[in-house]
PDB file of N, CA and C in Angstrom:
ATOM      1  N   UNK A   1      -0.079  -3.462  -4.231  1.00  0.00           N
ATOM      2  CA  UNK A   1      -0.734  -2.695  -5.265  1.00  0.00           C
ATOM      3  C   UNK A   1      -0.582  -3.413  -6.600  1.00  0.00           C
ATOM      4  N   UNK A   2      -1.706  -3.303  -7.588  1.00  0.00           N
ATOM      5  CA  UNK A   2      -1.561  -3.629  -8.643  1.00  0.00           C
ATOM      6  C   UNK A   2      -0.579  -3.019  -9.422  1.00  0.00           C
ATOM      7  N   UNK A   3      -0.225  -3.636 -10.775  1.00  0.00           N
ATOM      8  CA  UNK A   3       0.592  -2.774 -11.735  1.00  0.00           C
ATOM      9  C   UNK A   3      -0.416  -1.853 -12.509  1.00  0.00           C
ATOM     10  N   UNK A   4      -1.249  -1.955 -12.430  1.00  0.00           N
ATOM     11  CA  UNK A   4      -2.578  -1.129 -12.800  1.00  0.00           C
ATOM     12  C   UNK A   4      -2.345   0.420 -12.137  1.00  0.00           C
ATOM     13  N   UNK A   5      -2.849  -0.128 -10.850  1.00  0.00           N
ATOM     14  CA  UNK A   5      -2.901   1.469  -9.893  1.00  0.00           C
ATOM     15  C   UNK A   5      -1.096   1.967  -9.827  1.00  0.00           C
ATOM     16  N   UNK A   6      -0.340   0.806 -10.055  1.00  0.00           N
ATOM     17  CA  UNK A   6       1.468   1.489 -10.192  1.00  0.00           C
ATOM     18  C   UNK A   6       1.181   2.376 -11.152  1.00  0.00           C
ATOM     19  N   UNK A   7       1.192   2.402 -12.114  1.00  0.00           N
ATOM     20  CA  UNK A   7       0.998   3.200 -13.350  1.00  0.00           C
ATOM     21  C   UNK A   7       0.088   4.802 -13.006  1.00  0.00           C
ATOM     22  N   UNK A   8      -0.891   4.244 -12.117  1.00  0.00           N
ATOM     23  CA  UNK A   8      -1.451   5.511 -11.605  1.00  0.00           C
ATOM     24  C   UNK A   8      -0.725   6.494 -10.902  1.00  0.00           C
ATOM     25  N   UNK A   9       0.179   5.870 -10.217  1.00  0.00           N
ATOM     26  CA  UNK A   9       0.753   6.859  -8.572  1.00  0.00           C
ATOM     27  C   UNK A   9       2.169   7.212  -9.619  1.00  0.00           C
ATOM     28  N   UNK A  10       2.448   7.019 -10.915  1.00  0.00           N
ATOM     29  CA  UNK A  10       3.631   7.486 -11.309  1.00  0.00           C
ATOM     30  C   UNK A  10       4.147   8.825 -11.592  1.00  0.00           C
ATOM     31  N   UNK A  11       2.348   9.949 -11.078  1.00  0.00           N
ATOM     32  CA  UNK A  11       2.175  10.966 -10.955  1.00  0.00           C
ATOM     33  C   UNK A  11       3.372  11.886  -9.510  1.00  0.00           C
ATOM     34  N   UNK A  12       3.617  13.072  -9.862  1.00  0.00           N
ATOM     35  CA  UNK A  12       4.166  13.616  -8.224  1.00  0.00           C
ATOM     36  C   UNK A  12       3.303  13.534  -7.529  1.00  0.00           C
ATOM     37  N   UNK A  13       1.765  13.527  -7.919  1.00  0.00           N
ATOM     38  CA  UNK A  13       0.903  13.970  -6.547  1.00  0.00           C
ATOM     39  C   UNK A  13       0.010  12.908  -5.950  1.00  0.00           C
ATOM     40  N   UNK A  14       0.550  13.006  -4.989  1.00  0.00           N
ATOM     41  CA  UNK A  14       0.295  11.616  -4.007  1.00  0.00           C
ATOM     42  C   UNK A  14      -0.128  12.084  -2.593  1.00  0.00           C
ATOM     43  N   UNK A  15      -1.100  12.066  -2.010  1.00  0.00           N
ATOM     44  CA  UNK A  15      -1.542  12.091  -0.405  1.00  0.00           C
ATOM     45  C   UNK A  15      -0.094  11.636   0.053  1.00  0.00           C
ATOM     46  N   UNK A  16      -0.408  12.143   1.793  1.00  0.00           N
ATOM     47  CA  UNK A  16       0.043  12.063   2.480  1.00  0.00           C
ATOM     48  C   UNK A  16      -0.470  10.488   3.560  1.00  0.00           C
ATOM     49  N   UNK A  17      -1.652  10.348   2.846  1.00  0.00           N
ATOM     50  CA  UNK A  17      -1.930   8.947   3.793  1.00  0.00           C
ATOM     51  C   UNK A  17      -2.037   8.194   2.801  1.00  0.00           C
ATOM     52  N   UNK A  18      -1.541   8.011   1.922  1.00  0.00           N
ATOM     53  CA  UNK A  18      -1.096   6.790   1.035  1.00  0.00           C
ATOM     54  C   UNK A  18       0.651   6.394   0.938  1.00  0.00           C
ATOM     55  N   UNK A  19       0.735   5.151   1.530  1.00  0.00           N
ATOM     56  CA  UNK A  19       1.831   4.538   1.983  1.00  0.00           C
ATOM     57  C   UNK A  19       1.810   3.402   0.887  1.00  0.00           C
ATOM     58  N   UNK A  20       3.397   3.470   0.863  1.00  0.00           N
ATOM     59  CA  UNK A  20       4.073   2.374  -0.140  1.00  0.00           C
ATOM     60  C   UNK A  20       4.860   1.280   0.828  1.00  0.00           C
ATOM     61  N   UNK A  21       4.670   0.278   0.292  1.00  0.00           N
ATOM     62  CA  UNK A  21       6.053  -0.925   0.546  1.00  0.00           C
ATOM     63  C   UNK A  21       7.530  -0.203  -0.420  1.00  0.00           C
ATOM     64  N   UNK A  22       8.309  -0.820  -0.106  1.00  0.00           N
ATOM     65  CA  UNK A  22       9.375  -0.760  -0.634  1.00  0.00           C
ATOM     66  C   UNK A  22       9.695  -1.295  -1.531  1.00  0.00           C
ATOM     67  N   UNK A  23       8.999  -2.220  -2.307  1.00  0.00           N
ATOM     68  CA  UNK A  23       9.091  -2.433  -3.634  1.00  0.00           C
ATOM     69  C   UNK A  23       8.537  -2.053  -4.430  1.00  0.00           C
ATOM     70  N   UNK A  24       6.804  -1.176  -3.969  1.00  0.00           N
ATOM     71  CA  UNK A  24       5.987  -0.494  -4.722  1.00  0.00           C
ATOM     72  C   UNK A  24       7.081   0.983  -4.627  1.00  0.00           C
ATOM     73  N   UNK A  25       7.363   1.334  -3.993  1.00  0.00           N
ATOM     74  CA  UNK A  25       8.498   2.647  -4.131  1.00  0.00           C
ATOM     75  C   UNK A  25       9.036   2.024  -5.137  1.00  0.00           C
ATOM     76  N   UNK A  26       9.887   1.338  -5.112  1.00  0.00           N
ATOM     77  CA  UNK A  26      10.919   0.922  -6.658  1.00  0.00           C
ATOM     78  C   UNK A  26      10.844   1.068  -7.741  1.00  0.00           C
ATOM     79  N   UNK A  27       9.730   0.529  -8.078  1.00  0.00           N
ATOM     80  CA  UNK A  27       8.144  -0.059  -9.383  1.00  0.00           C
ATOM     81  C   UNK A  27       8.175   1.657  -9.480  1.00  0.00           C
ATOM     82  N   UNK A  28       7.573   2.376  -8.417  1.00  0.00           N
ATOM     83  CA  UNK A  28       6.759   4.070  -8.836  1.00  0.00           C
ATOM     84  C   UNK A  28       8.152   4.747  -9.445  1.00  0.00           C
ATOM     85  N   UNK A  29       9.302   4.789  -8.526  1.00  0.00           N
ATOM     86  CA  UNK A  29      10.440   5.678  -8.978  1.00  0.00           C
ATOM     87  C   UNK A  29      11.242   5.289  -9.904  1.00  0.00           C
ATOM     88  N   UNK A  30      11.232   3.764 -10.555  1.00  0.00           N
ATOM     89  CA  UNK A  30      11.877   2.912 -11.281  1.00  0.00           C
ATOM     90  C   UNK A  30      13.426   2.796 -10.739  1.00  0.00           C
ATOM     91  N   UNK A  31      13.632   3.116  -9.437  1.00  0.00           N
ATOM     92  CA  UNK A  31      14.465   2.805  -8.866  1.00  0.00           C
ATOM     93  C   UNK A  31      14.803   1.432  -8.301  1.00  0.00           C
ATOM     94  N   UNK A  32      16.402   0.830  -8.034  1.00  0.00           N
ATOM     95  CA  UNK A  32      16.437  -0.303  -6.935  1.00  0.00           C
ATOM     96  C   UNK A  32      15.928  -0.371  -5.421  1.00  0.00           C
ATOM     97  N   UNK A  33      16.308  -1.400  -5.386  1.00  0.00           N
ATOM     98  CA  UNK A  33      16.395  -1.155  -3.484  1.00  0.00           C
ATOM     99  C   UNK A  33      17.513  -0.741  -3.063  1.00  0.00           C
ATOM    100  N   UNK A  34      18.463  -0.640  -3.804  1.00  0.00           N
ATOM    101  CA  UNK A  34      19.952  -0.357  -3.156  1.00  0.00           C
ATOM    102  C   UNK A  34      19.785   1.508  -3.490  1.00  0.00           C
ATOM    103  N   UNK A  35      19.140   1.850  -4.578  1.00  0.00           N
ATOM    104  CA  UNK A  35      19.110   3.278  -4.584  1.00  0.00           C
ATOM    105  C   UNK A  35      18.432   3.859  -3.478  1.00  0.00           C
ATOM    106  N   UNK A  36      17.263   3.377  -2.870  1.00  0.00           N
ATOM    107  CA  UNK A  36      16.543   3.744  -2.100  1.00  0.00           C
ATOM    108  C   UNK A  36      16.696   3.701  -0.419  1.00  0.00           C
ATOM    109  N   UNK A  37      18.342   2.385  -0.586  1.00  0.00           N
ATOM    110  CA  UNK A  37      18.581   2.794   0.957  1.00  0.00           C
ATOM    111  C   UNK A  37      19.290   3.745   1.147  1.00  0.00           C
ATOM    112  N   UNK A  38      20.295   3.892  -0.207  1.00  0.00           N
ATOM    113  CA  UNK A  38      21.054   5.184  -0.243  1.00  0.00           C
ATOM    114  C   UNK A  38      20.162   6.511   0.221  1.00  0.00           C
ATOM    115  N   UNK A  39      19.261   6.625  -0.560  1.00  0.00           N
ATOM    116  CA  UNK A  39      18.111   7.773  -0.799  1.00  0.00           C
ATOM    117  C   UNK A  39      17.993   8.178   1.333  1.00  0.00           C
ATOM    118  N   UNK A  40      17.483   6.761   1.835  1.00  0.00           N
ATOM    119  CA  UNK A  40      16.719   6.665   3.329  1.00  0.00           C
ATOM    120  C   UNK A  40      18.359   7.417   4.199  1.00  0.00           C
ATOM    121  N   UNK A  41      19.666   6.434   3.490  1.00  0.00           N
ATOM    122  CA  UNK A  41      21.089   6.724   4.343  1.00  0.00           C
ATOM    123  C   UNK A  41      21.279   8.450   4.160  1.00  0.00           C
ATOM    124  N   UNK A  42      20.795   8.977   3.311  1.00  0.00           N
ATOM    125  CA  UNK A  42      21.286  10.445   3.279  1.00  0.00           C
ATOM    126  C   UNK A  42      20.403  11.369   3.894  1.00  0.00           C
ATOM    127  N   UNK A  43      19.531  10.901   4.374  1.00  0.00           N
ATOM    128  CA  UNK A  43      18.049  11.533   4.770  1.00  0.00           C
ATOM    129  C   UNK A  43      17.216  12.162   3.348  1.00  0.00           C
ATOM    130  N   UNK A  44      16.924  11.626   2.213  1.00  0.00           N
ATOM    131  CA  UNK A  44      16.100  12.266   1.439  1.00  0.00           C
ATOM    132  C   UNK A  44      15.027  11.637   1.646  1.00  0.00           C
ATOM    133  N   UNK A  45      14.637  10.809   1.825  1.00  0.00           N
ATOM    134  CA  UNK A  45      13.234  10.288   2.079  1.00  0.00           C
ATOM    135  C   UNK A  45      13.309   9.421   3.716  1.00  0.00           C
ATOM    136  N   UNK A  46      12.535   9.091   4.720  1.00  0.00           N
ATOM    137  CA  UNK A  46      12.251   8.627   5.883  1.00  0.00           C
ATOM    138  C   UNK A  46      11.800   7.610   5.598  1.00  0.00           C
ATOM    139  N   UNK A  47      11.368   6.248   6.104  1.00  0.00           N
ATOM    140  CA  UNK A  47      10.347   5.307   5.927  1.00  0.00           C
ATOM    141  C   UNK A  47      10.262   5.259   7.336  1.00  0.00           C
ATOM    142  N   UNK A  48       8.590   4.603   8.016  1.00  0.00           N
ATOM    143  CA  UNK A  48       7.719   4.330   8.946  1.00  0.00           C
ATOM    144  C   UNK A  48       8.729   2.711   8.776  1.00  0.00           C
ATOM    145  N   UNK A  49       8.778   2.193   9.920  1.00  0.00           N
ATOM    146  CA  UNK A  49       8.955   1.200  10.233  1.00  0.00           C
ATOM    147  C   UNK A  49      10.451   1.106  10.420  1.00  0.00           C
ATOM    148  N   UNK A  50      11.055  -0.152  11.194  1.00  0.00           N
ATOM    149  CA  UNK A  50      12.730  -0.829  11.612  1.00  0.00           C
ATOM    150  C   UNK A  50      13.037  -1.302  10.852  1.00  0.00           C
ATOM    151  N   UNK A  51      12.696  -2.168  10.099  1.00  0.00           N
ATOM    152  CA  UNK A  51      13.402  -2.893   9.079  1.00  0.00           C
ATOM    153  C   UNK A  51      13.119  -3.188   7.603  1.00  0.00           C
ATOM    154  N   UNK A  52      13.485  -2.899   6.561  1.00  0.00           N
ATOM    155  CA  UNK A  52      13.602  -2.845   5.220  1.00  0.00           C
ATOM    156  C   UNK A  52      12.164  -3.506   5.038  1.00  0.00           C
ATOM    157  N   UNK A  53      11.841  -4.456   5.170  1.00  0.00           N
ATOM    158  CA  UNK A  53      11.495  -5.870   5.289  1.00  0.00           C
ATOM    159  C   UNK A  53       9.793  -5.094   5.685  1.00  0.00           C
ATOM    160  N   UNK A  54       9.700  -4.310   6.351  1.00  0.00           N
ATOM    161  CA  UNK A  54       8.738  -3.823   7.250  1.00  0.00           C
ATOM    162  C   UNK A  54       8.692  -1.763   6.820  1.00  0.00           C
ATOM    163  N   UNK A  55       9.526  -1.472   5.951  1.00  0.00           N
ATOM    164  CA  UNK A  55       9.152  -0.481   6.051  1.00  0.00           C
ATOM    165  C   UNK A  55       7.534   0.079   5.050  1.00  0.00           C
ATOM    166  N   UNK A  56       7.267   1.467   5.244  1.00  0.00           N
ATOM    167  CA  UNK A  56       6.508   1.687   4.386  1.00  0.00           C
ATOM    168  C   UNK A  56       6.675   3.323   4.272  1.00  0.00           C
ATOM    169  N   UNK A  57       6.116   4.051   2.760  1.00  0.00           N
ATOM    170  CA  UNK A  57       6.560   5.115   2.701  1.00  0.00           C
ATOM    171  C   UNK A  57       5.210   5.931   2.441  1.00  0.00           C
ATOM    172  N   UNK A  58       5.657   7.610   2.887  1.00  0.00           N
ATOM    173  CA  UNK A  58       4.141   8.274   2.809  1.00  0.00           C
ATOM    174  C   UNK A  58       4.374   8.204   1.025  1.00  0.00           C
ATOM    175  N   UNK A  59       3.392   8.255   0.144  1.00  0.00           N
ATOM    176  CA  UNK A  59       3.160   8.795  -0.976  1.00  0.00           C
ATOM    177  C   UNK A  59       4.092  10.197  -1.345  1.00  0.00           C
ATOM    178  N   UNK A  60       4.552  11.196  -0.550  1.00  0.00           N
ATOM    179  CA  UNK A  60       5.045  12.287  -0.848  1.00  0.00           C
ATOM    180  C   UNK A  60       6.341  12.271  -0.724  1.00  0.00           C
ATOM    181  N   UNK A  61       6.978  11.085  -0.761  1.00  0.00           N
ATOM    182  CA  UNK A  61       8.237  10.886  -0.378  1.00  0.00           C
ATOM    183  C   UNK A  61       8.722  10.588  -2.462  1.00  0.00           C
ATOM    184  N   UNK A  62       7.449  10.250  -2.578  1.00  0.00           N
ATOM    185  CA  UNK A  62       7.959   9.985  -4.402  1.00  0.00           C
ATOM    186  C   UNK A  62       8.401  11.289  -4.651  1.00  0.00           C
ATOM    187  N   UNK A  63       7.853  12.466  -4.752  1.00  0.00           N
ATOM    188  CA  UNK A  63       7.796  13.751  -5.070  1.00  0.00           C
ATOM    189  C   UNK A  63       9.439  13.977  -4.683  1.00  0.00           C
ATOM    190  N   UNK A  64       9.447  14.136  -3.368  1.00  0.00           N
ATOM    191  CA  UNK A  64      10.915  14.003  -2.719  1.00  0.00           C
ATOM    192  C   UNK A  64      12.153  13.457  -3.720  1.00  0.00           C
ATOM    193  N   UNK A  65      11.812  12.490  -3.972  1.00  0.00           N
ATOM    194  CA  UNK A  65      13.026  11.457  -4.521  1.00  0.00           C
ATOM    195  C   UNK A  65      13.241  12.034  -6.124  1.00  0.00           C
ATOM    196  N   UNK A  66      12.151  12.403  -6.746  1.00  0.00           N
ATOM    197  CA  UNK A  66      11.922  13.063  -8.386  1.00  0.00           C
ATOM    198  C   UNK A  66      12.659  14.514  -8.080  1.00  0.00           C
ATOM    199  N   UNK A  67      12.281  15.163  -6.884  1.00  0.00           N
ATOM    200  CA  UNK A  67      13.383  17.008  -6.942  1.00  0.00           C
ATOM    201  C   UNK A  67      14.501  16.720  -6.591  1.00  0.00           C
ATOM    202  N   UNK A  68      14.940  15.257  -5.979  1.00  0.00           N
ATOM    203  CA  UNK A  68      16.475  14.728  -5.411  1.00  0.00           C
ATOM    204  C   UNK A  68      17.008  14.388  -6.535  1.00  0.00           C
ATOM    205  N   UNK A  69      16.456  13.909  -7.431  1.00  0.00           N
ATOM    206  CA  UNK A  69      16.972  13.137  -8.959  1.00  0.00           C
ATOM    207  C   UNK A  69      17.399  14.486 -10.071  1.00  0.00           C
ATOM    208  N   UNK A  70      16.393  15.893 -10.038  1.00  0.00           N
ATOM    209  CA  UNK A  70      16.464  16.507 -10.628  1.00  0.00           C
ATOM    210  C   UNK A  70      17.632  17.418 -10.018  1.00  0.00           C
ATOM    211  N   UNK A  71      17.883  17.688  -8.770  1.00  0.00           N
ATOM    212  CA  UNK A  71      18.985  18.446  -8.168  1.00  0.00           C
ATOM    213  C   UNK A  71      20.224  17.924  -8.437  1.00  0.00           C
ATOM    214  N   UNK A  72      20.002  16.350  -8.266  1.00  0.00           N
ATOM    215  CA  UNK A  72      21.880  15.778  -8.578  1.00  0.00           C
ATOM    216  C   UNK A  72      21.523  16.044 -10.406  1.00  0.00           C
ATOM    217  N   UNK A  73      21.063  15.856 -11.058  1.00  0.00           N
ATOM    218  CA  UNK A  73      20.966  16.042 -12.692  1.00  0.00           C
ATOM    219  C   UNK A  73      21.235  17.154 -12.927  1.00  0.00           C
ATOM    220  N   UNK A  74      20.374  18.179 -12.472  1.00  0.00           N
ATOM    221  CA  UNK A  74      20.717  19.470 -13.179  1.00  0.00           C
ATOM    222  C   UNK A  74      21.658  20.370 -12.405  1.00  0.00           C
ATOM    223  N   UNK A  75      21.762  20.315 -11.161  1.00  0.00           N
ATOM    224  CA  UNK A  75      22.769  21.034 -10.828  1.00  0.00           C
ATOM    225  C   UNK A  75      24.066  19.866 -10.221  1.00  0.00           C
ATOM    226  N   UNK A  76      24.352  18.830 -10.465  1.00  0.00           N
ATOM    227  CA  UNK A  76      25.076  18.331  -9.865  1.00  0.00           C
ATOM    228  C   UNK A  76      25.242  17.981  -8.217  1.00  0.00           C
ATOM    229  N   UNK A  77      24.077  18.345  -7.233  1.00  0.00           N
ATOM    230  CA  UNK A  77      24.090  18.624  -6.073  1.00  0.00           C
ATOM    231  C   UNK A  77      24.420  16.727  -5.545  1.00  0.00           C
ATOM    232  N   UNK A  78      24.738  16.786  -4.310  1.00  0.00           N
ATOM    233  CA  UNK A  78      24.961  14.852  -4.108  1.00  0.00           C
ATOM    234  C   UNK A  78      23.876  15.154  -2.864  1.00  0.00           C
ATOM    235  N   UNK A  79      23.271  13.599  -2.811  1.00  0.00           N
ATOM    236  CA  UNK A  79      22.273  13.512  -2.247  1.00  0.00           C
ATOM    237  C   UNK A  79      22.145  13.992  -1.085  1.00  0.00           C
ATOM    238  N   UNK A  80      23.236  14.142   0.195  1.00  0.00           N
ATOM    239  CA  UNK A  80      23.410  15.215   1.822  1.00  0.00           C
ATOM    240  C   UNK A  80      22.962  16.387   1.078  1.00  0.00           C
ATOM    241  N   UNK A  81      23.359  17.128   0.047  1.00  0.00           N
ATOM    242  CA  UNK A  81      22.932  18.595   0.012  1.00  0.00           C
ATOM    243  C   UNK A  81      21.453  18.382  -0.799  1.00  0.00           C
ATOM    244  N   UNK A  82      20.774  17.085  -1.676  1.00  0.00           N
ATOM    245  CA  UNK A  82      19.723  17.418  -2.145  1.00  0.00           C
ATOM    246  C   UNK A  82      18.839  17.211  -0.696  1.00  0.00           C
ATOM    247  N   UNK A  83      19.232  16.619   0.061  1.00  0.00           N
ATOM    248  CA  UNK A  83      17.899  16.453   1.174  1.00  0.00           C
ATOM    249  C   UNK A  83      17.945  17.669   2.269  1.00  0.00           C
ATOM    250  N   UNK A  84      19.112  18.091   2.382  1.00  0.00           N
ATOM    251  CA  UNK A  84      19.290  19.699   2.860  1.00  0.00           C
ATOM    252  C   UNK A  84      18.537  20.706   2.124  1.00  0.00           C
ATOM    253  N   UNK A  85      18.516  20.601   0.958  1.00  0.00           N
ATOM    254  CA  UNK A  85      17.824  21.571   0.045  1.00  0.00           C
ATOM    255  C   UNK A  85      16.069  21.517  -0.248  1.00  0.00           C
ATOM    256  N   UNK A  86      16.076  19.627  -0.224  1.00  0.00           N
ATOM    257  CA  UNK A  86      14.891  19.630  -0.217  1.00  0.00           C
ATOM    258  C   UNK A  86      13.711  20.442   1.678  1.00  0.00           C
ATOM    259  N   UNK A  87      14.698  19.518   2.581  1.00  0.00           N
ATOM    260  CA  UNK A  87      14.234  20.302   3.684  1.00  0.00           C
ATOM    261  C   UNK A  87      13.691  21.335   3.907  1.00  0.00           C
ATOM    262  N   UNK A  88      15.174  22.472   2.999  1.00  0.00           N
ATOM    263  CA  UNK A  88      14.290  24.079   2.863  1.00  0.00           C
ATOM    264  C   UNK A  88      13.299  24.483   2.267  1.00  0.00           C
ATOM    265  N   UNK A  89      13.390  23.403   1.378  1.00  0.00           N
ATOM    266  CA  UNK A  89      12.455  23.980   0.389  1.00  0.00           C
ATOM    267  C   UNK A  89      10.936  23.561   0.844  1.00  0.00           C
ATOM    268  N   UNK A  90      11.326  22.492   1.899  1.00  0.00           N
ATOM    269  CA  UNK A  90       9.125  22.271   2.298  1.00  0.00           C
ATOM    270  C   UNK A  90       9.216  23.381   3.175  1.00  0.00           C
ATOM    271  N   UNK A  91      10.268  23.485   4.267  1.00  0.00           N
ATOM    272  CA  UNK A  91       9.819  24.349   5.373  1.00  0.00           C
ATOM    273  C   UNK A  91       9.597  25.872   4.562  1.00  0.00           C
ATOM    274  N   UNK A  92       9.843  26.039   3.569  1.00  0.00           N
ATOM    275  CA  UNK A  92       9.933  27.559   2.876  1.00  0.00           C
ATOM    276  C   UNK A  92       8.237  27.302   2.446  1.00  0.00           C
ATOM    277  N   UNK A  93       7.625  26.263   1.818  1.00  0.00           N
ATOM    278  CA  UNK A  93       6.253  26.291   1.142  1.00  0.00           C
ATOM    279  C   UNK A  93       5.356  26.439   2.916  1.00  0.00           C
ATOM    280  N   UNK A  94       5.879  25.560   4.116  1.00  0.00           N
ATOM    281  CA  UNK A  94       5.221  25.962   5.334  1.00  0.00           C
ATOM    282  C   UNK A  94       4.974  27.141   5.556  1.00  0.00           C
ATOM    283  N   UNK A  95       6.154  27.714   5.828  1.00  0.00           N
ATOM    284  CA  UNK A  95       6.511  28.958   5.730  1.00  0.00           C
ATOM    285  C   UNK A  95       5.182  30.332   4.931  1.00  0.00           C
ATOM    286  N   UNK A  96       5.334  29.561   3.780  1.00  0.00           N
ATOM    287  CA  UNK A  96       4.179  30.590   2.966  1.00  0.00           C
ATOM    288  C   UNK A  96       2.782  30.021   3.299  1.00  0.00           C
ATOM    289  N   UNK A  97       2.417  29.086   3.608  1.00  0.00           N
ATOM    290  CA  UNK A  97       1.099  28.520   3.776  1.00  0.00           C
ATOM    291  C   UNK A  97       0.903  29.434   5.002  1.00  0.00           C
ATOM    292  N   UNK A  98       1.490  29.776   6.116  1.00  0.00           N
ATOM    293  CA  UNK A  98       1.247  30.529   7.406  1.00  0.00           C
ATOM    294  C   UNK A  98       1.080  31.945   7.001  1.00  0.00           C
ATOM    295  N   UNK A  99       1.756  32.187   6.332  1.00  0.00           N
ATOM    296  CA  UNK A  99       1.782  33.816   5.930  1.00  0.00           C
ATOM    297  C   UNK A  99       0.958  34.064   5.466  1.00  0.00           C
ATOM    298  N   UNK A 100      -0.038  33.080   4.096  1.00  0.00           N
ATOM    299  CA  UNK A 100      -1.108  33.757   3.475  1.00  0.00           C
ATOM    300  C   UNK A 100      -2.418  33.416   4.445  1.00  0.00           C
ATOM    301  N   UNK A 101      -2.424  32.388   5.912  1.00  0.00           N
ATOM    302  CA  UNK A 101      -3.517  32.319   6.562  1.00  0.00           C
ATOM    303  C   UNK A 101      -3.480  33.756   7.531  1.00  0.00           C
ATOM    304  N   UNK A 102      -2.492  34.473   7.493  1.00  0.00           N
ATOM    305  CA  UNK A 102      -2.679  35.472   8.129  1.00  0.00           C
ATOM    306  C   UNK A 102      -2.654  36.662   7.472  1.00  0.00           C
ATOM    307  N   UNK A 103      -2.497  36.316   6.068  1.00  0.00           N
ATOM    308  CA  UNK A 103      -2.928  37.699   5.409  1.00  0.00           C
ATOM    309  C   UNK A 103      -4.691  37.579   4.782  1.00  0.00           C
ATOM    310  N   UNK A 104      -5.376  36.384   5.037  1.00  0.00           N
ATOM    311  CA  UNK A 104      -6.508  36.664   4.791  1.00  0.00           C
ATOM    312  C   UNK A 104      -7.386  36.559   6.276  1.00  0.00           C
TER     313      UNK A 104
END
């Protein structure tokens, strides 16, 4: 990706079929690579692929990593409980997406 369109995706909202390299993750979150294996070692974000070298990330994994940054900041949480928290918190928005297809 250009540094052009970087500047674009520095937004939270990112598709689900737009995939990053691992250095365009870096560039978007202004993070290292060493933050980001931490990030992958705690389960807050997943990457597609075996090896560093080869991985790639969905777009919504930025979003992920920005409520992981804001949980250890504002409440002090460490990254095992922000990706626990984040977990609940998609399956809780699933959760409501089902409920309002069956209340209309």
């Amino acid at each position: 990706m250009t540094d052009k369109l970087m500047k674009l995706l520095s937004g939270d909202i990112l598709e689900e079929d737009v995939y990053m390299t691992l250095s365009e993750l870096c560039r978007s979150c202004h993070l290292t690579t060493e933050q980001i294996f931490e990030l992958v070692e705690h389960g807050v974000i997943e990457p597609q692929g075996r090896l560093p070298a080869h991985w790639r990330f969905h777009g919504i994994n930025v979003r992920r990593i920005r409520r992981a940054q804001r949980l250890e900041r504002d409440l002090g949480v460490n990254l095992a409980g922000a990706a626990l928290v984040l977990d609940l918190v998609e399956e809780l928005e699933q959760l409501r997406q089902r409920v309002r297809r069956f209340e209309n």
